[in-house]
Protein backbone atom coordinates (compact mmCIF):
# COMPACT_ATOMS: atom_id res chain seq x y z
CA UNK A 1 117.98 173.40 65.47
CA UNK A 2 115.84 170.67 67.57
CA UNK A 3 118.31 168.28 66.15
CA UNK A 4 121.60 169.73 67.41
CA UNK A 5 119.90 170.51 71.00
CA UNK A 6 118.81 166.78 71.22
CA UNK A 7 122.18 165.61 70.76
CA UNK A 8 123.79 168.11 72.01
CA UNK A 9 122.34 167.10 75.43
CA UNK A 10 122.22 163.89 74.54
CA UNK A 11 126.38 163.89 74.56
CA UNK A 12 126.02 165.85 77.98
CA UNK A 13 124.07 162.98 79.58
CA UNK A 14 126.33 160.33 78.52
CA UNK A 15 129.74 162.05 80.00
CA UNK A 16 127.88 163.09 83.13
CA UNK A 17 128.96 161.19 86.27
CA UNK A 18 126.02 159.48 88.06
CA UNK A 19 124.94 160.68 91.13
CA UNK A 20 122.69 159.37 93.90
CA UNK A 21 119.03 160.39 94.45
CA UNK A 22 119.01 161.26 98.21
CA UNK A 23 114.71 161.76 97.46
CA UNK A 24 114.33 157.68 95.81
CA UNK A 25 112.93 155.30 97.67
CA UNK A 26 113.01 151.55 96.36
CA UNK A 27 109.91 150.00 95.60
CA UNK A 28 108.61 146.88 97.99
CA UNK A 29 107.00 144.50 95.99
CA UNK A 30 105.41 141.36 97.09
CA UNK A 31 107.80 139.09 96.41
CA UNK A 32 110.08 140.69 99.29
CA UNK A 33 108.05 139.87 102.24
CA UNK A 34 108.37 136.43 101.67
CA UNK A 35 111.51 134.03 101.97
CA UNK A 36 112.74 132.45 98.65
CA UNK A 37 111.91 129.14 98.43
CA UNK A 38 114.95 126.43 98.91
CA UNK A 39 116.02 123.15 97.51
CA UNK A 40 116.35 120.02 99.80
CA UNK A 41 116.07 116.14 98.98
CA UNK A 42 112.52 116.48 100.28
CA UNK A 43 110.06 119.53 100.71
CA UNK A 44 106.72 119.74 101.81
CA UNK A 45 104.85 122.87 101.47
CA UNK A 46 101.57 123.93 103.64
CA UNK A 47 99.27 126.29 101.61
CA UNK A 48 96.50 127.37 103.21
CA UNK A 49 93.83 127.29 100.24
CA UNK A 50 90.43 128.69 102.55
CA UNK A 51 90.42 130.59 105.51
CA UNK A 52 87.10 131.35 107.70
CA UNK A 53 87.22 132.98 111.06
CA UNK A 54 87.01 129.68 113.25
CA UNK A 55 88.60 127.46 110.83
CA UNK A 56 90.09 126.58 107.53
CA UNK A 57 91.42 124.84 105.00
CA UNK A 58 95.24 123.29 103.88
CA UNK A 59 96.70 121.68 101.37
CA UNK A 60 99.87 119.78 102.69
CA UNK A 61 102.38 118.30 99.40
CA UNK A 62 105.65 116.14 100.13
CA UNK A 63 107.69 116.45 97.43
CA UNK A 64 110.85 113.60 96.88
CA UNK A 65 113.41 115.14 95.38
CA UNK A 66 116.74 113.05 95.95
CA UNK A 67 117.40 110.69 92.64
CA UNK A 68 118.00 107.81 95.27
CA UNK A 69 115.97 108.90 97.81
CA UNK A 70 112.60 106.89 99.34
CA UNK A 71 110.36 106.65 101.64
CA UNK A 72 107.99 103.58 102.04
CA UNK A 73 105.05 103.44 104.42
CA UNK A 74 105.83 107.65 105.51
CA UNK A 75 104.74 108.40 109.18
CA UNK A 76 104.42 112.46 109.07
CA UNK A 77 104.46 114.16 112.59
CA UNK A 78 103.96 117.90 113.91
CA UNK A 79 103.15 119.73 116.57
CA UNK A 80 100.57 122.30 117.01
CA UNK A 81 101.34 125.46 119.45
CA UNK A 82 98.09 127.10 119.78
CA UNK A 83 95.63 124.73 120.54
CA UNK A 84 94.56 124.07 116.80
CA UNK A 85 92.81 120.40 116.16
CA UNK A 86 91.81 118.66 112.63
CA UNK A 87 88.42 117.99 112.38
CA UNK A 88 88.41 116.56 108.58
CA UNK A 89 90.68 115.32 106.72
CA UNK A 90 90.79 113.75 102.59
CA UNK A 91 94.00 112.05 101.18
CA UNK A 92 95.21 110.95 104.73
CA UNK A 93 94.46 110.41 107.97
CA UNK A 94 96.10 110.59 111.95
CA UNK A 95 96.71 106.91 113.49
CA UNK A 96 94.98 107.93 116.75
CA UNK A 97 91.63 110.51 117.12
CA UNK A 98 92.22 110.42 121.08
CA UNK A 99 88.74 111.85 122.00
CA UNK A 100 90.13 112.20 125.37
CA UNK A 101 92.11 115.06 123.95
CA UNK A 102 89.08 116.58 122.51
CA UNK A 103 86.97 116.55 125.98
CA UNK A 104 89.94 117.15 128.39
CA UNK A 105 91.30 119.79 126.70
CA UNK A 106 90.85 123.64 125.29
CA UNK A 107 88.71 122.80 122.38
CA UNK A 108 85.87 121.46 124.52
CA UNK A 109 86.02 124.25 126.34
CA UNK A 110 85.43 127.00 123.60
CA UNK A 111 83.27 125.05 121.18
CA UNK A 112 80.28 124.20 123.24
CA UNK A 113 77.88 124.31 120.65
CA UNK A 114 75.88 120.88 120.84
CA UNK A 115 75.86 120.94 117.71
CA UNK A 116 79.78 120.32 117.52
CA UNK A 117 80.04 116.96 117.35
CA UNK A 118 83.40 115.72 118.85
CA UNK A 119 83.27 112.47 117.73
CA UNK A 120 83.33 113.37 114.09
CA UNK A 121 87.16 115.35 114.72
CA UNK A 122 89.85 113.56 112.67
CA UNK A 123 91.99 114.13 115.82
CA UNK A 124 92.71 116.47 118.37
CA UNK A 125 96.31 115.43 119.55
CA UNK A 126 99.06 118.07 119.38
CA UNK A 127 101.57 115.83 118.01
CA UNK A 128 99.35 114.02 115.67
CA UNK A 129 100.92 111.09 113.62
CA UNK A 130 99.78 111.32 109.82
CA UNK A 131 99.58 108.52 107.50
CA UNK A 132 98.68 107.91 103.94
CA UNK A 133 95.60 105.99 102.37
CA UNK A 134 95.78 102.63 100.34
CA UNK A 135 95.22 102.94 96.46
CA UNK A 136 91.43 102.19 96.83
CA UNK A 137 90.41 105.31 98.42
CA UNK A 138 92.20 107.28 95.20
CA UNK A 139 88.80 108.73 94.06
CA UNK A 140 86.26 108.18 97.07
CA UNK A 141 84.48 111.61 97.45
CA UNK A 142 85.07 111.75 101.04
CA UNK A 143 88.37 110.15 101.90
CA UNK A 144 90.15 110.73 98.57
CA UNK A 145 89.83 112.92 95.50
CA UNK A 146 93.45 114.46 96.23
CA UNK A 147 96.01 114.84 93.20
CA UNK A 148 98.76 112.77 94.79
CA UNK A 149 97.37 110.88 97.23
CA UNK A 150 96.65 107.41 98.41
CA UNK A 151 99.35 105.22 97.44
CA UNK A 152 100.19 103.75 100.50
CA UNK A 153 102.32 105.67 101.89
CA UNK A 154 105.20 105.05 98.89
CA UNK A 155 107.46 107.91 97.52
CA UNK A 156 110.04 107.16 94.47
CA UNK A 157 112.66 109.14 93.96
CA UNK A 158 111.39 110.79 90.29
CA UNK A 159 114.22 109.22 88.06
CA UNK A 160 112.20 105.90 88.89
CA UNK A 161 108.47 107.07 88.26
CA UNK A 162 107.59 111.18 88.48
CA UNK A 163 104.29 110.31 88.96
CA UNK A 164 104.75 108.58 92.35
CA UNK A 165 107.23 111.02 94.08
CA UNK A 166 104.62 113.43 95.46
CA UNK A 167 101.59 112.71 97.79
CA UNK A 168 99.31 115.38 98.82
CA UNK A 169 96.58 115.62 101.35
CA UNK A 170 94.37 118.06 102.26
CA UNK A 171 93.06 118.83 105.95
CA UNK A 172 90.74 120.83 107.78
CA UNK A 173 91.94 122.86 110.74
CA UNK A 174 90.31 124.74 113.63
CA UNK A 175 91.59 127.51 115.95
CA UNK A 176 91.00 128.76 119.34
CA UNK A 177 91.30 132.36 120.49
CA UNK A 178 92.87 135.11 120.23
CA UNK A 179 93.04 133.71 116.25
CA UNK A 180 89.70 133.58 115.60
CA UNK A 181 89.86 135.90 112.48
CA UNK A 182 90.36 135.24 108.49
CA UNK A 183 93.88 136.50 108.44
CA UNK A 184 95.98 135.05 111.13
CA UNK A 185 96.91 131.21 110.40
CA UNK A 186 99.93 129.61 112.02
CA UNK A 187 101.31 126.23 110.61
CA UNK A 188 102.26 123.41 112.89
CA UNK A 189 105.91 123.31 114.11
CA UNK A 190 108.59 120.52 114.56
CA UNK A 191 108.22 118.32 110.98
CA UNK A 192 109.20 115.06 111.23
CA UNK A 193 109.43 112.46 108.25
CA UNK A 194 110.15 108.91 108.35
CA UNK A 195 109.45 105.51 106.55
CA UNK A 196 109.97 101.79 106.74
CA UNK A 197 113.69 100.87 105.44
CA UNK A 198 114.53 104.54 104.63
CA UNK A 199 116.89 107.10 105.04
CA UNK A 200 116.70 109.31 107.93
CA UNK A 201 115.37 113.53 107.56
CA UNK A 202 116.46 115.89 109.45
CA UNK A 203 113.56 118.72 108.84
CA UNK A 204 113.65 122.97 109.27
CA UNK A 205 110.94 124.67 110.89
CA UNK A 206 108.50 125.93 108.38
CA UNK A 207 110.06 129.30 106.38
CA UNK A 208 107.01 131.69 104.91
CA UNK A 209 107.44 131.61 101.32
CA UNK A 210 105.33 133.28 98.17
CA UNK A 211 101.77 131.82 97.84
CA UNK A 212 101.49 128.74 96.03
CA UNK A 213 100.11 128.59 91.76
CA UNK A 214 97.78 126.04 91.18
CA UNK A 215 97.02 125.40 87.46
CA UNK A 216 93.29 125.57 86.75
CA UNK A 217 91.92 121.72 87.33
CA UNK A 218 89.93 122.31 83.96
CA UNK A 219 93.07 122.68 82.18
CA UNK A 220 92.13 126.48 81.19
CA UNK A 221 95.03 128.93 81.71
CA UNK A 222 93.49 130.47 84.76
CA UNK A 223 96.15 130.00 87.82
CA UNK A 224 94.67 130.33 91.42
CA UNK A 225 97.02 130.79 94.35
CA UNK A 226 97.39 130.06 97.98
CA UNK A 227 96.06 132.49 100.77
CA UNK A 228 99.26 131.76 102.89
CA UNK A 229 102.09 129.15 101.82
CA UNK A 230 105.09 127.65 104.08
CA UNK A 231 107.84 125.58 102.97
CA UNK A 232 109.28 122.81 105.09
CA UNK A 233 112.70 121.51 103.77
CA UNK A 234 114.05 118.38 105.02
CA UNK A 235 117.39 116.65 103.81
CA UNK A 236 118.89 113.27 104.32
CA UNK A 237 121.20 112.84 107.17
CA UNK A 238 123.73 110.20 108.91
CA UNK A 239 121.75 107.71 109.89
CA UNK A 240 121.71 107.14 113.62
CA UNK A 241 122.17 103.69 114.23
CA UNK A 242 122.17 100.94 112.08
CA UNK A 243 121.25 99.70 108.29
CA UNK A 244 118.85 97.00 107.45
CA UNK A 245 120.91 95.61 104.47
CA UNK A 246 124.11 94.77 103.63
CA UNK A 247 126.43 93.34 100.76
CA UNK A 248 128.54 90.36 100.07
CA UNK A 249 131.28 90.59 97.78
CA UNK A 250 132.38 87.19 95.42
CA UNK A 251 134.41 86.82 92.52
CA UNK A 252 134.94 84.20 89.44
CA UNK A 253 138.55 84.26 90.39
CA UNK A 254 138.37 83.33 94.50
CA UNK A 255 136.13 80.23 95.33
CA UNK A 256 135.57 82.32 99.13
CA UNK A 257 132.52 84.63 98.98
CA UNK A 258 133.16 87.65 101.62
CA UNK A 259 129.64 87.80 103.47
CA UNK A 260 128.03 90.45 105.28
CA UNK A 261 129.58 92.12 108.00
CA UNK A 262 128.97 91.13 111.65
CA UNK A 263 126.26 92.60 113.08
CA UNK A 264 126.14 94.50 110.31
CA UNK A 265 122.95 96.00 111.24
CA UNK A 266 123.35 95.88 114.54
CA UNK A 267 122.84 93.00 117.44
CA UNK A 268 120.52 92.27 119.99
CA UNK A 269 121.58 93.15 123.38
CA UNK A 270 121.09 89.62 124.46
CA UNK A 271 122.05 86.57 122.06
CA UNK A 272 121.85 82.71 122.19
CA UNK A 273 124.18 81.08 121.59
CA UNK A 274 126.93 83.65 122.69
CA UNK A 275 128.37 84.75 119.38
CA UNK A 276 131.42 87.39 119.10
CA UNK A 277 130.43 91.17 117.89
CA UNK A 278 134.10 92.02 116.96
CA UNK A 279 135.26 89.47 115.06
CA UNK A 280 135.39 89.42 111.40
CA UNK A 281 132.47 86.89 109.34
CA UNK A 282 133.85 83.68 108.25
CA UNK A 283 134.45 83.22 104.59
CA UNK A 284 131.66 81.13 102.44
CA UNK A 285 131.33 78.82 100.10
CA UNK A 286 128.74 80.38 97.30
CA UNK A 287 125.75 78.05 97.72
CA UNK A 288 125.75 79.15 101.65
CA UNK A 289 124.69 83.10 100.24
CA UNK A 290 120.86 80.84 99.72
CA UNK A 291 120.19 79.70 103.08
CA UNK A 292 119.62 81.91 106.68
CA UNK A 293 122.25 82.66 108.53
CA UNK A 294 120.96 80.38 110.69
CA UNK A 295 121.37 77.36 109.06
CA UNK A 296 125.10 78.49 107.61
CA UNK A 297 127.34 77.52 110.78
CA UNK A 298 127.53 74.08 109.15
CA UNK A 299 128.45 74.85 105.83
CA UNK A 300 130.71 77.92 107.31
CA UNK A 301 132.91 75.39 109.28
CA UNK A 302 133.42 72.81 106.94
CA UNK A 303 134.29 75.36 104.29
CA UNK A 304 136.85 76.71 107.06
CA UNK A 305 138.24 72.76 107.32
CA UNK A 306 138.49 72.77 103.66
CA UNK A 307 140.43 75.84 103.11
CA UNK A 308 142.54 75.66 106.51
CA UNK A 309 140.82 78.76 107.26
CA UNK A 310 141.68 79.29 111.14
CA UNK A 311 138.57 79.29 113.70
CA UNK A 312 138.25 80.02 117.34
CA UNK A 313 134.81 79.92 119.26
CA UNK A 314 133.16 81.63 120.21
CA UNK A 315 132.26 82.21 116.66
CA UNK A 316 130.95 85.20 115.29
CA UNK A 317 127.45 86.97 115.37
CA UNK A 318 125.08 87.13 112.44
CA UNK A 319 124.23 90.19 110.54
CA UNK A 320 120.70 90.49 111.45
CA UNK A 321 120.13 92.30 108.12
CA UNK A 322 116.74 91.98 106.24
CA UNK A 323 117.79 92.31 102.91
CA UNK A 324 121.47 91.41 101.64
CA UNK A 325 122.94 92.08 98.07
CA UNK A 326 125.43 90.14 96.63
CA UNK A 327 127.94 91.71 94.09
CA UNK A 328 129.80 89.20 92.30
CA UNK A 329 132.42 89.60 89.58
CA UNK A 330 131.25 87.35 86.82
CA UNK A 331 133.57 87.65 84.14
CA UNK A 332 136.88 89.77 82.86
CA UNK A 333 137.57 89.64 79.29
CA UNK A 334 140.15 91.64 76.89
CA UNK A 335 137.21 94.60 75.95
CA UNK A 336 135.01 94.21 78.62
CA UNK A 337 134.03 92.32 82.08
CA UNK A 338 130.28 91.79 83.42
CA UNK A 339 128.67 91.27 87.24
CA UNK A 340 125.76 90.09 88.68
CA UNK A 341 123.71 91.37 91.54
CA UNK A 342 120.92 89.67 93.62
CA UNK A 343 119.40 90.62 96.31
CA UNK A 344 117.90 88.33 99.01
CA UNK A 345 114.85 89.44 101.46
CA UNK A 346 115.43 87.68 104.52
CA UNK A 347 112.63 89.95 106.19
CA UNK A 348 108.20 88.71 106.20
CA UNK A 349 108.34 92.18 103.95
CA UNK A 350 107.52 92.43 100.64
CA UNK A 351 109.56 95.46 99.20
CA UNK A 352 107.27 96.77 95.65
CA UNK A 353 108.94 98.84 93.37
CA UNK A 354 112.08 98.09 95.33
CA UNK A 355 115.52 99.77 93.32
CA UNK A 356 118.86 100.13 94.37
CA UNK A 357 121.63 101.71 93.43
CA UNK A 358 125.23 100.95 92.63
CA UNK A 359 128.32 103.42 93.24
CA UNK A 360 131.34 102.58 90.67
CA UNK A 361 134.03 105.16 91.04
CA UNK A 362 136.39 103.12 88.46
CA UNK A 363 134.15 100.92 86.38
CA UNK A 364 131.36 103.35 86.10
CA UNK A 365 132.46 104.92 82.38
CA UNK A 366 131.89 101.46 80.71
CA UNK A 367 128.77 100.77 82.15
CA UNK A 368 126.84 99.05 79.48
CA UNK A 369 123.41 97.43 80.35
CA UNK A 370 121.50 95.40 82.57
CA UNK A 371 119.81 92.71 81.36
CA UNK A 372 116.86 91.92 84.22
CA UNK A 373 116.61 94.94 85.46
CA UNK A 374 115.35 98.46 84.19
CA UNK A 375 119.12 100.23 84.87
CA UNK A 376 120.00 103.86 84.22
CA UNK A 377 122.70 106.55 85.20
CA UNK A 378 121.88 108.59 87.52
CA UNK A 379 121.26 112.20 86.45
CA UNK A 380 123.19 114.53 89.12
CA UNK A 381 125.35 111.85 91.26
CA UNK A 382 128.49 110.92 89.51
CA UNK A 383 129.45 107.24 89.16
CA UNK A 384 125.90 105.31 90.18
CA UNK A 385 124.39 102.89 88.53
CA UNK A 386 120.12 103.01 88.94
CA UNK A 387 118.58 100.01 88.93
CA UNK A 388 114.58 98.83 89.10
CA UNK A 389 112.48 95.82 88.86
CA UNK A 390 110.99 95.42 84.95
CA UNK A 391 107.16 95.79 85.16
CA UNK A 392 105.81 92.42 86.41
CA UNK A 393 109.13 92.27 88.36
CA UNK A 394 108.95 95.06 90.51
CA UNK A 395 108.48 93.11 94.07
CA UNK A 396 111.11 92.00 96.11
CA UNK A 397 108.83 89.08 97.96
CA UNK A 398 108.91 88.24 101.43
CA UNK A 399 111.31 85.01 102.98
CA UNK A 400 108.95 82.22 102.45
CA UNK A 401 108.68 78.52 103.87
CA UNK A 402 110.78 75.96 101.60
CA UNK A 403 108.99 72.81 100.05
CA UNK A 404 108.90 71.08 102.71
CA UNK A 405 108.85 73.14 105.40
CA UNK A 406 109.79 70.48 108.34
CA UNK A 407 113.18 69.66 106.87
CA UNK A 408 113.89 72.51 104.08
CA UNK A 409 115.33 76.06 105.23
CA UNK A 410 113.39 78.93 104.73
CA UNK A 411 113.87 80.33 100.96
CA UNK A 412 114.95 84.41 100.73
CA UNK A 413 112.99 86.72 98.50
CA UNK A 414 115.09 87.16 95.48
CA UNK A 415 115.88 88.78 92.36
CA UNK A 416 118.83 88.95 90.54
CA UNK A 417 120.40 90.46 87.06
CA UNK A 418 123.66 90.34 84.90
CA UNK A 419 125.23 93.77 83.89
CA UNK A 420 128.13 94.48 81.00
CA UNK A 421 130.99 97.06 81.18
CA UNK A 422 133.38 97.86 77.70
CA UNK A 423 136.88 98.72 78.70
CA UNK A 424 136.73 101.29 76.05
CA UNK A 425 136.57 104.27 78.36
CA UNK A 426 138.11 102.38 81.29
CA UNK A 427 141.49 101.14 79.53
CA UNK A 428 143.23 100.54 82.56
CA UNK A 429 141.05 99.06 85.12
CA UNK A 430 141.87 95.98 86.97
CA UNK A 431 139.01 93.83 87.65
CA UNK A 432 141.03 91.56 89.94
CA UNK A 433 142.20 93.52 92.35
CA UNK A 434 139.27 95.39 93.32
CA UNK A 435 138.10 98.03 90.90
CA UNK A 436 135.08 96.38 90.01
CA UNK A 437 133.78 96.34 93.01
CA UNK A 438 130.94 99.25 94.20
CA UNK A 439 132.14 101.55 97.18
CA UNK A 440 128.12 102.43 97.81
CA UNK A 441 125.52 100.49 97.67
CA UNK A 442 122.32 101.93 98.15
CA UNK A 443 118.22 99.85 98.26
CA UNK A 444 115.42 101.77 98.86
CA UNK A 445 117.28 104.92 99.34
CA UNK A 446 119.14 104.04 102.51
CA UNK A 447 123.18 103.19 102.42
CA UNK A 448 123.67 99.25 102.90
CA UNK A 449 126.68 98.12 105.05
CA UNK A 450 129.98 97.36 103.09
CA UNK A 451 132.32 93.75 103.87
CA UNK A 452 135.74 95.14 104.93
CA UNK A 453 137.32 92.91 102.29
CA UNK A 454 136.93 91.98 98.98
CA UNK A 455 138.36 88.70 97.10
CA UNK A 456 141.34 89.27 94.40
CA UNK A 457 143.40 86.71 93.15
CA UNK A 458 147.20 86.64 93.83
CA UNK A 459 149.54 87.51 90.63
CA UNK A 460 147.02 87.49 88.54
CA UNK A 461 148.09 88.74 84.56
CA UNK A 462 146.39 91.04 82.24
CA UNK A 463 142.67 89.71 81.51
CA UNK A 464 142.80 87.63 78.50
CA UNK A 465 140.17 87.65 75.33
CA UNK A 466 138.54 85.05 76.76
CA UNK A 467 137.39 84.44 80.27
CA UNK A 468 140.27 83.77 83.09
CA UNK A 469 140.64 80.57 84.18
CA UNK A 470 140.57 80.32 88.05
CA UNK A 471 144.02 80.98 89.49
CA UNK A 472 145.30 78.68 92.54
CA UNK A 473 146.59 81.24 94.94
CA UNK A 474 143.79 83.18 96.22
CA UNK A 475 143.87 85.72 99.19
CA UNK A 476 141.84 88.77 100.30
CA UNK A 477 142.62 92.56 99.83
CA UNK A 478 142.00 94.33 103.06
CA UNK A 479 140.19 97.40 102.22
């Protein structure tokens, strides 16, 4: 009897139609007051980790999460909208404490307390400018002892080294009235992010999201979180204005080197001599790419002479780029074809743990190795060829002076690798009319200025097994 009456209803409930509750009510949950937290090529979260009625305490992490993006040197700014100042901070520090700010302004006026000390206060501007600390300070108990600090301001994109695209820092902030309570914390407003040689951020206001989980720093499985987190997302944008580097294009196959573009990364308002801004960069011979641009008129005109290149004064302007990166075609064979990058530092910079990246639409599927370099695909962009310093190789030094510094030029910063394609996947590429040559080029994360032109040779055949002789009609291939 039980048996038939269970299924008996049991049939009933299935061939019921469903019908709303007009009584249910939906349960709110913690998770719903808060915004979900968003992807962006960089994020820095502010978790409030103490909180006291006058005061307390934040944890501020920058997070890098573009394969190609950087930042060297990061300048961090804000701005606080209710009178808030940081007295202490460990992991970083503000480039200015302007006392003047602390006296002159609201915070003198409400702490009176002698004592307050004033002179102690990390800084009391409202748009303070935040900086890392060098390596040294890693583990000093006052200044350092922050997971992800102190490493001078440098942040690799994590397909380079995970370890180093984070930095952290941890601050002490006080309030003013009417917030003088545990619960009511505002973050700054107005995030801005920038760096030496970088890309340029374009930053959202900062979005309340779900406190933070920090792992227990004894390695137990105990998980503290947050008393308040926000989430700042910031993602890479056209840059306004110019580059700082640029690319020259050469080939085995066209004696003529295609240099950097003029004023590639922009020109001085004033210049002497008077150069022309619009008109294209005369071709070079190769061993011209080694000196400054300075010193190349010489070489630039005779080359012109000895290819009946036409020239008109006035002639025209330099790049004015600090680093340049020459692509050259080094070889096409019957199953493969190889290239070789340097790059020059023309800048009193040294880049460390420099990297750039290459952007092969065509030639990418053969990609092979590279041979000086640490090189890798990069996981997410299609096409893009990742390339480091090995260890011990990792710097990019500064120009420097030449022997003998009273007649020789000044010598470039340089480094320089071969790289191998197969033609396995790429069957029917042709290297001499372009295809081998990158249509991005990217060092330190920000996009380098492209020639217009690249060399090809005129009626060129179908590679042979060997390497092509040097044809002797050459001409360039507008882009």
């Amino acid at each position: 009897m039980g048996a038939r009456f269970f299924h008996r209803n049991l049939k009933r409930m299935l061939h019921s139609p469903c019908t709303k509750d007009p009584t249910y009510k939906p349960k709110i949950t913690e998770d719903t007051r808060f915004l979900p937290r968003l992807e962006g090529d960089l994020t820095m979260t502010y978790d409030v980790t103490s909180a006291y009625e006058s005061n307390y305490l934040a944890l501020v992490t920058i997070s890098n999460n573009n394969p190609i993006g950087r930042l060297d040197n990061w300048n961090l700014t804000w701005e606080w909208e209710r009178g808030e100042f940081i007295y202490e901070m460990k992991g970083a520090q503000t480039l200015e404490q302007d006392l003047n700010a602390c006296f002159n302004g609201p915070a003198a006026s409400f702490y009176q307390d002698p004592k307050f000390d004033f002179t102690q206060v990390m800084s009391c501007q409202k748009k303070p400018t935040i900086v890392d600390l060098p390596p040294q300070l890693a583990n000093d108990t006052l200044k350092g002892k922050i997971e992800h600090c102190c490493r001078n301001g440098i942040l690799l994109p994590s397909v380079m080294d995970s370890t180093k695209s984070k930095a952290a820092f941890q601050l002490q902030v006080f309030k003013l009235p009417p917030d003088l309570n545990r619960t009511t914390v505002y973050p700054p407003l107005n995030w801005k992010i920038s760096g030496v040689l970088n890309p340029d951020y374009q930053c959202g206001q900062p979005r309340r999201v779900s406190p933070t989980q920090f792992p227990d720093p004894y390695g137990t499985s105990r998980v503290t979180s947050a008393i308040a987190s926000w989430q700042v997302v910031c993602n890479i944008t056209t840059k306004i204005g110019s580059p700082h580097c640029c690319v020259s294009f050469s080939a085995y196959y066209n004696e003529s080197v295609v240099p950097c573009r003029t004023c590639a990364c922009g020109c001085p308002s004033s210049i002497k001599p008077s150069c022309n801004r619009d008109k294209d960069a005369l071709l070079l011979p190769s061993n011209a790419l080694l000196i400054p641009f300075e010193n190349r008129t010489l070489k630039a005109l005779a080359w012109a002479d000895i290819q009946h290149f036409p020239v008109s004064p006035p002639l025209p302007c330099a790049d004015y780029c600090g680093v340049s990166i020459n692509w050259h075609v080094y070889g096409d064979y019957r199953k493969g074809w190889s290239a070789r990058i340097t790059l020059f530092n023309w800048d009193n910079y040294t880049f460390a743990d420099w990297f750039t990246a290459i952007e092969l639409p065509k030639a990418f599927p053969g990609y092979q190795d590279v041979y000086s370099f640490n090189g890798t695909a990069v996981p997410g962009l299609n096409n893009t060829i990742f390339m480091q310093g090995k260890p011990g190789l990792n710097y990019l030094e500064a120009e420097t002076n030449g022997t003998n510094p009273a007649v020789d030029y000044m010598v470039p910063g340089k480094q320089q690798s071969m790289i191998s394609f197969t033609k396995k996947q790429t069957p029917g590429i042709n290297i001499v009319e372009g295809e081998g040559f990158p249509t991005k080029v990217i060092f330190n994360g920000e996009e380098c200025s492209l020639p217009h032109a690249f060399p090809i040779a005129a009626g060129h055949s179908v590679s042979v097994s060997m390497p092509t002789f040097l044809v002797s009609f050459m001409f360039l291939f507008l882009l």
